[in-house]
N, C-alpha and C. Protein backbone atom coordinates (compact mmCIF):
# COMPACT_ATOMS: atom_id res chain seq x y z
N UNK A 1 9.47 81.19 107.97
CA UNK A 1 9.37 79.91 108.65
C UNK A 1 8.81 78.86 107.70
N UNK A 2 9.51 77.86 107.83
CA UNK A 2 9.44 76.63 106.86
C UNK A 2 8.60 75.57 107.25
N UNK A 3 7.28 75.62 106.83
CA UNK A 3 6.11 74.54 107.62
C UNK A 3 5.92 73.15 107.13
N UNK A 4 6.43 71.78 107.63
CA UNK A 4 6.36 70.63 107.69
C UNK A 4 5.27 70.16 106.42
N UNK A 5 5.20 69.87 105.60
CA UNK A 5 4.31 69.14 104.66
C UNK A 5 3.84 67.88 105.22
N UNK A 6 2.36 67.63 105.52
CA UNK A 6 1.89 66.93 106.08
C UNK A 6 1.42 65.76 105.23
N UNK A 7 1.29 64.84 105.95
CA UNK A 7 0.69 63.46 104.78
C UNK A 7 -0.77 63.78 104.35
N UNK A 8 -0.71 64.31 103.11
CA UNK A 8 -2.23 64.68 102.67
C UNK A 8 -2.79 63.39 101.90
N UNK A 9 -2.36 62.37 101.80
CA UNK A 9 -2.87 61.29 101.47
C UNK A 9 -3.85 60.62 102.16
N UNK A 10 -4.35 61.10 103.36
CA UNK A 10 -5.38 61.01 104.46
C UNK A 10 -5.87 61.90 105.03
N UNK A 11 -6.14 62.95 104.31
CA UNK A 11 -6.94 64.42 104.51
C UNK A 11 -7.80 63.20 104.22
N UNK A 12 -9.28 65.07 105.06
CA UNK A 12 -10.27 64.36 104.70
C UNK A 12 -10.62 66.01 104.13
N UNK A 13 -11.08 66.00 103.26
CA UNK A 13 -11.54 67.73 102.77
C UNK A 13 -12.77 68.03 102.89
N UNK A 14 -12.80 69.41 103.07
CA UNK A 14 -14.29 70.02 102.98
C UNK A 14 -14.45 71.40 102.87
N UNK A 15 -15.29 71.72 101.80
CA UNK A 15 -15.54 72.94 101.11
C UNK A 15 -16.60 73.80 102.34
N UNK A 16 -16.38 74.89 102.06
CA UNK A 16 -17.19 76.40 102.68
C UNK A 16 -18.64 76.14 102.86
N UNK A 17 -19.36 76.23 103.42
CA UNK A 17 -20.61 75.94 103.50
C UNK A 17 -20.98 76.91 103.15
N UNK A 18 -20.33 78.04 102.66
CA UNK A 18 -20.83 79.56 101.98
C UNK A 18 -20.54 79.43 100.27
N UNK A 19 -20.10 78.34 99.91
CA UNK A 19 -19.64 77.61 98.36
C UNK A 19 -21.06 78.00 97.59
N UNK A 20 -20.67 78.37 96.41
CA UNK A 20 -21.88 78.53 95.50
C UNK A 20 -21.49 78.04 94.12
N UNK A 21 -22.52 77.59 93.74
CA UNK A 21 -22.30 76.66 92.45
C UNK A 21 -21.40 76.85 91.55
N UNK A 22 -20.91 77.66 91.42
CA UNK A 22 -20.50 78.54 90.28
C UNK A 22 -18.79 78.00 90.20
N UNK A 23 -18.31 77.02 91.09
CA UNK A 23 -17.07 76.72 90.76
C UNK A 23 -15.85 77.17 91.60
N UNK A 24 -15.95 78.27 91.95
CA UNK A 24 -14.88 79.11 92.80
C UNK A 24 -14.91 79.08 94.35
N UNK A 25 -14.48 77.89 94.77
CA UNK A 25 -14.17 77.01 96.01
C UNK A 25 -13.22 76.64 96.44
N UNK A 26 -12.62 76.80 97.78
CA UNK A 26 -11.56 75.98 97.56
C UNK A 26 -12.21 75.26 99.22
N UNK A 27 -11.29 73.90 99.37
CA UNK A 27 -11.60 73.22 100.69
C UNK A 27 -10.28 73.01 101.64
N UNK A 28 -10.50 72.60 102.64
CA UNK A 28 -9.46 72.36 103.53
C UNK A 28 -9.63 71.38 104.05
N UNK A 29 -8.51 70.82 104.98
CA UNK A 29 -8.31 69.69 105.62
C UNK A 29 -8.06 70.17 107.37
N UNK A 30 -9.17 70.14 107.83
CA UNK A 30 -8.92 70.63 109.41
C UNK A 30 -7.90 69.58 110.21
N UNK A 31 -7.94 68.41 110.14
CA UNK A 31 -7.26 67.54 111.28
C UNK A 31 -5.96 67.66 111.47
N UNK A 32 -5.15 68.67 110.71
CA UNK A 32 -3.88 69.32 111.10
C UNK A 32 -3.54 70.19 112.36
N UNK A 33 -3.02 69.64 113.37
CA UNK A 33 -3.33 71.00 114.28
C UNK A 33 -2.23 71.92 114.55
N UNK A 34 -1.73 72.33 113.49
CA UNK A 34 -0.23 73.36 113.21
C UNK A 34 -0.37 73.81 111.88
N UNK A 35 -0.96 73.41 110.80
CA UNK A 35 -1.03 73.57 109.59
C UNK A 35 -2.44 73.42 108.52
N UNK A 36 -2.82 74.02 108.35
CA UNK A 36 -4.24 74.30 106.92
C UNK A 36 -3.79 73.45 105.62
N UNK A 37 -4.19 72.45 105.20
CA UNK A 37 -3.91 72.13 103.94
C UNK A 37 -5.15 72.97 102.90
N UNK A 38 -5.00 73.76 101.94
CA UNK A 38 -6.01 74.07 100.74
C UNK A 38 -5.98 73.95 99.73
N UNK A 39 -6.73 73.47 99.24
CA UNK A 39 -6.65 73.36 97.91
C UNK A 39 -8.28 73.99 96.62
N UNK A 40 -8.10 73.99 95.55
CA UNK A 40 -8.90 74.03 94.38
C UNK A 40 -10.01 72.96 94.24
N UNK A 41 -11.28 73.79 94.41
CA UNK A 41 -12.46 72.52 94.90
C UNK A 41 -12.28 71.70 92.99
N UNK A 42 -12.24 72.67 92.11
CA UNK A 42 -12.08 72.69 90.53
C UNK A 42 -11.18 71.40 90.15
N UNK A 43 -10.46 71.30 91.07
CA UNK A 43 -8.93 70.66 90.39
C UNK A 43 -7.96 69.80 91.96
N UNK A 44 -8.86 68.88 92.36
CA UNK A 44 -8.68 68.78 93.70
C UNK A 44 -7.17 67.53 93.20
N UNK A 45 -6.87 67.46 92.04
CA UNK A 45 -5.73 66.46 92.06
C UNK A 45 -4.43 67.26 92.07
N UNK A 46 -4.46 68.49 91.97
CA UNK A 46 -3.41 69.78 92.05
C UNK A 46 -3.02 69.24 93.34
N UNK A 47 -1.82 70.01 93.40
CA UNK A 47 -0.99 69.44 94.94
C UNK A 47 -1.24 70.75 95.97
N UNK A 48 -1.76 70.83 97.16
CA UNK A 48 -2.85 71.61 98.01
C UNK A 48 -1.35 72.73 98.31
N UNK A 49 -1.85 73.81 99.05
CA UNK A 49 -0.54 74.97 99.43
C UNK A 49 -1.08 74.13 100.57
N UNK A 50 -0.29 74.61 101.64
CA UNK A 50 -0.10 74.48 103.09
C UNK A 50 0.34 75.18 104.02
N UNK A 51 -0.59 75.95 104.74
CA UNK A 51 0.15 77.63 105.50
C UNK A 51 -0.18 76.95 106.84
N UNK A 52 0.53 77.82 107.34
CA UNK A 52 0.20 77.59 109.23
C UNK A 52 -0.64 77.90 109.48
N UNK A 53 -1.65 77.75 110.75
CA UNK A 53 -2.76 77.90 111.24
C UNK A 53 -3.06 79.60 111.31
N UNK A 54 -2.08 80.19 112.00
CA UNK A 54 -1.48 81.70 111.54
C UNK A 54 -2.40 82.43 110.66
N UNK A 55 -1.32 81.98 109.81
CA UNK A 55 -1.43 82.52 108.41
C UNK A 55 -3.22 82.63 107.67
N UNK A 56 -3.37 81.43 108.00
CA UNK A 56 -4.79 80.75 108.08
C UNK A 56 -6.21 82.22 108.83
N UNK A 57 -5.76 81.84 110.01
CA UNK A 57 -6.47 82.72 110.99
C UNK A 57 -6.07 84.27 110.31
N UNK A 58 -5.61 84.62 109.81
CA UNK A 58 -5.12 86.10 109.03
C UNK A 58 -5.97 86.38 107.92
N UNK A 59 -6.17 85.22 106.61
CA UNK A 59 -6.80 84.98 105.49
C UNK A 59 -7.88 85.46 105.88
N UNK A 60 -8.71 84.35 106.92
CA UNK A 60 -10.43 84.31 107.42
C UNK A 60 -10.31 85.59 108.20
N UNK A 61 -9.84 86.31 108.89
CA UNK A 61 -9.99 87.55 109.34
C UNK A 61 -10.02 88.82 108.43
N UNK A 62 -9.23 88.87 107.42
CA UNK A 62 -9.58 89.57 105.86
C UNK A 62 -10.65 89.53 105.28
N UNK A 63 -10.83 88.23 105.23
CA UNK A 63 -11.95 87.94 104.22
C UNK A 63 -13.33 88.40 104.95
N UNK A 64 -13.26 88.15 106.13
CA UNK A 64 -14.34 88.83 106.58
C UNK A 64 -14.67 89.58 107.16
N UNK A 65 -13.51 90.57 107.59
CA UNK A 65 -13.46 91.99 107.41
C UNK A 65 -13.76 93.38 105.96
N UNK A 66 -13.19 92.35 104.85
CA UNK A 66 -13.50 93.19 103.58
C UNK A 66 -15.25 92.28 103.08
N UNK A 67 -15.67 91.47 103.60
CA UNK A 67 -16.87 90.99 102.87
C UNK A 67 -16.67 89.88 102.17
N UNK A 68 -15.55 89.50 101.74
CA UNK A 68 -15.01 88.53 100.61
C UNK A 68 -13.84 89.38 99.52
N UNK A 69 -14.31 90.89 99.59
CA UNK A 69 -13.68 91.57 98.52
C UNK A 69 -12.32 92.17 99.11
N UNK A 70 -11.18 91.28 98.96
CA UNK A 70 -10.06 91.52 99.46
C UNK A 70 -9.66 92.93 98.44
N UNK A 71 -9.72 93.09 97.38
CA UNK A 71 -8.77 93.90 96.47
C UNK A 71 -9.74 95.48 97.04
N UNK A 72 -10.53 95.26 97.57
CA UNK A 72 -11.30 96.69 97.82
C UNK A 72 -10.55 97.97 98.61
């Protein structure tokens, strides 16, 4: 399924409140309500992926099911 690219020219972004200094962040744009924009907190002029809310809700259920350590 082929998900609509949204006008990210009026995101508003925001990083993990679990973010630690160290660089390896990425943020999102919540006010989508069908689609996650994310992107590289590092390199925020990169052009963001964009998954469905789905897909989204799948990621954060991994991630905090394995701890953070997906490859485990």
């Amino acid at each position: 399924m082929r998900t609509t690219r949204p006008d990210l020219s009026v995101a508003t972004w925001r990083k993990s409140s679990h973010s630690v200094n160290d660089g390896g962040c990425i943020e999102i744009a919540e006010q989508y309500p069908d689609v996650m924009p994310v992107r590289d907190s590092k390199d925020p002029n990169r052009t963001p992926i964009v998954v469905s809310r789905t897909v989204w809700g799948s990621f954060v259920t991994a991630v905090a099911a394995t701890n953070g350590n997906l490859l485990a």
